[in-house]
C-alpha atoms as a PDB file:
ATOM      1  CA  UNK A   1      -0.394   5.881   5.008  1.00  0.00           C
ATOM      2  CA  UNK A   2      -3.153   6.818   3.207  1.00  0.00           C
ATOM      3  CA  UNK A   3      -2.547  10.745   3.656  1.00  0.00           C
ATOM      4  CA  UNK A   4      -5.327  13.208   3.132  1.00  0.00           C
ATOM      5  CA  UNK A   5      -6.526  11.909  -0.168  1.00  0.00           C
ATOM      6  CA  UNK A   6      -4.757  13.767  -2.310  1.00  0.00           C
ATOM      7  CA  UNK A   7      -1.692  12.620  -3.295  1.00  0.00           C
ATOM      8  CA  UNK A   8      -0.694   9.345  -5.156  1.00  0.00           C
ATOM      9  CA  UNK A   9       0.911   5.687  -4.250  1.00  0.00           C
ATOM     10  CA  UNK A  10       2.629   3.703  -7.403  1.00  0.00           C
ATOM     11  CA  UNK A  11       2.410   0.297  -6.568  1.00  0.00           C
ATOM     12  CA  UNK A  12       1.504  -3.346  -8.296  1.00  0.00           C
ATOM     13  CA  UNK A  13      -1.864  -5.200  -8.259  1.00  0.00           C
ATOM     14  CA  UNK A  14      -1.738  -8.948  -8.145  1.00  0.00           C
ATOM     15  CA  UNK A  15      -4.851 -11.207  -8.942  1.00  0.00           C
ATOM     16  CA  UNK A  16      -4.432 -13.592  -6.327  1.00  0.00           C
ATOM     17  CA  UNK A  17      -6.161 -17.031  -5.634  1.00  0.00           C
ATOM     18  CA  UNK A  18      -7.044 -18.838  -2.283  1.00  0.00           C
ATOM     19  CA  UNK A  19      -7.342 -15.429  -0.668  1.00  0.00           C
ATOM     20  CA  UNK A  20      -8.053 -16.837   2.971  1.00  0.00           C
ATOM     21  CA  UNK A  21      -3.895 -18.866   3.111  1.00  0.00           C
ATOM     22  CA  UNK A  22      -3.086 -15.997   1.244  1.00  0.00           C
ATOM     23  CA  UNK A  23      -3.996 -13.534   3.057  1.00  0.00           C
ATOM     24  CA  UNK A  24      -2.890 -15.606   5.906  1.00  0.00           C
ATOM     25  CA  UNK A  25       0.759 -15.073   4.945  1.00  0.00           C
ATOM     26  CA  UNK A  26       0.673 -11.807   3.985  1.00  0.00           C
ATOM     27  CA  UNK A  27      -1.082 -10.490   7.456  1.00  0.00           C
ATOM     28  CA  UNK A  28       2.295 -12.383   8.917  1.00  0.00           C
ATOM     29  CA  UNK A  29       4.719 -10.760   7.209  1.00  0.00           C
ATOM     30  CA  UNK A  30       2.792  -7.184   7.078  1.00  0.00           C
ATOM     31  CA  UNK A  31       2.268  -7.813  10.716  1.00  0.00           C
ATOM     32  CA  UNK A  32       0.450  -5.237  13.528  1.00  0.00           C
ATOM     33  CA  UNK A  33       2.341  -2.246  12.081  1.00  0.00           C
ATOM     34  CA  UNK A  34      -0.188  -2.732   9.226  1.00  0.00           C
ATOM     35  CA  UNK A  35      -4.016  -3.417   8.718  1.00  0.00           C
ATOM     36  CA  UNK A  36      -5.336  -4.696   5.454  1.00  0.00           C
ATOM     37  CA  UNK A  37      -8.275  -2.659   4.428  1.00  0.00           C
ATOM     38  CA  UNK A  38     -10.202  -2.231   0.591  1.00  0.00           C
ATOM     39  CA  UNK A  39      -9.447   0.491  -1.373  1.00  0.00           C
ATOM     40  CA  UNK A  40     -10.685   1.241  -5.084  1.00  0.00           C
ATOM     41  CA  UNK A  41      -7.350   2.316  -6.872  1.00  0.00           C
ATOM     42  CA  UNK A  42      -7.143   3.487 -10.639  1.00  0.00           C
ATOM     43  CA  UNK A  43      -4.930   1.014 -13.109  1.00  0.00           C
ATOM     44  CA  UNK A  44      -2.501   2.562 -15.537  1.00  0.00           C
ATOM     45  CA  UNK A  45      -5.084   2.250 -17.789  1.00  0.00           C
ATOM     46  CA  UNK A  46      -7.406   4.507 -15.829  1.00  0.00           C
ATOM     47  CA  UNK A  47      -9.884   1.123 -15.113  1.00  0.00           C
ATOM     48  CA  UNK A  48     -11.067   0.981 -11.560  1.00  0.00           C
ATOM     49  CA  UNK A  49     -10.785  -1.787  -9.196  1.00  0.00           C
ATOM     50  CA  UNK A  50     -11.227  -2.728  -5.453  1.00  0.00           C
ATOM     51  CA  UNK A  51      -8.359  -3.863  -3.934  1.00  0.00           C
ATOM     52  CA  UNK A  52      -6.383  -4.634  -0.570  1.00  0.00           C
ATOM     53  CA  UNK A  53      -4.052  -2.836   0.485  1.00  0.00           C
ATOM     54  CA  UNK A  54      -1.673  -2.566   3.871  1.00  0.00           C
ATOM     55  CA  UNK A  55      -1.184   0.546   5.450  1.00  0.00           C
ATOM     56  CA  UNK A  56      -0.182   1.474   9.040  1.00  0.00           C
ATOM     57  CA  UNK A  57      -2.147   0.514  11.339  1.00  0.00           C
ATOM     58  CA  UNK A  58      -1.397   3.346  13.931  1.00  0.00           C
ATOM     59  CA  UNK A  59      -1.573   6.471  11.060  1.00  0.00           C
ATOM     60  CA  UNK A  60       0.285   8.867  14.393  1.00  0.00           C
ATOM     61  CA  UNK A  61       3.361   6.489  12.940  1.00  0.00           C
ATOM     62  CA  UNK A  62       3.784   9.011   9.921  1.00  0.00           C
ATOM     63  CA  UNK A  63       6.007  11.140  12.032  1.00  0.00           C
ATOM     64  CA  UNK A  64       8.578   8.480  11.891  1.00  0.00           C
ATOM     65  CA  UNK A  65       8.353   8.269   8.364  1.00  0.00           C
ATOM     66  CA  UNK A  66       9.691   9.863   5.458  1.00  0.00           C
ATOM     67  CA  UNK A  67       7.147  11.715   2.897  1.00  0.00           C
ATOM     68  CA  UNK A  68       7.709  10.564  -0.354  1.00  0.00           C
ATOM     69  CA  UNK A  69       5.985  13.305  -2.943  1.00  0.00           C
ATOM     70  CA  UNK A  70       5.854  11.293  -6.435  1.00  0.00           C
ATOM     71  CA  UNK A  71       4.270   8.609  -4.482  1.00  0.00           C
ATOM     72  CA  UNK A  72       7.006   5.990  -5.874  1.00  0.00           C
ATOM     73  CA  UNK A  73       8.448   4.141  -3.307  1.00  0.00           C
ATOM     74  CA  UNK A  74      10.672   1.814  -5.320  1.00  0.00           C
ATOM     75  CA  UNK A  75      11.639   4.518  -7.338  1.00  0.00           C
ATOM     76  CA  UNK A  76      12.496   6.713  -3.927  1.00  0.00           C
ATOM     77  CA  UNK A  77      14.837   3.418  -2.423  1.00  0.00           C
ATOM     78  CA  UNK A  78      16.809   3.452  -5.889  1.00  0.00           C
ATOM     79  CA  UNK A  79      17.559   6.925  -5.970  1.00  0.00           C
ATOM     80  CA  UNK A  80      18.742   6.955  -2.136  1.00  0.00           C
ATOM     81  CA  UNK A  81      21.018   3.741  -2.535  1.00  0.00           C
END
């Protein structure tokens, strides 16, 4: 979820072409557990972009969920394999 603001997500931005299938197939898989919505997120290189992102679509879901405090999903499922 997107949180209060102030804490961080590590994740990958992909430059993506023929956004409309695209998106298409992603909205599948992502399904109604999450809405796509714009964000502006900072690069490693501190550059600014706009991008889209997927988070839950019913934020009240967070209780079910597990906070993650350096933000680092893939980093979190690798320690707790």
């Amino acid at each position: 979820t997107e949180g209060d603001g102030t804490g961080r997500v590590h994740g990958e931005v992909l430059w993506l072409t023929e956004l409309p299938a695209t998106f298409g197939l992603l909205d599948a898989y992502e399904s109604d557990d999450f809405a796509r919505v714009i964000k502006l997120v900072t690069l490693a290189s501190g550059e600014e972009v706009w991008t889209w992102i997927y988070t839950l679509a019913d934020p009240g879901a967070v209780k079910h969920g597990t906070l993650i405090p350096h933000g680092d999903w893939a980093r979190y499922w690798r320690e707790h394999q």
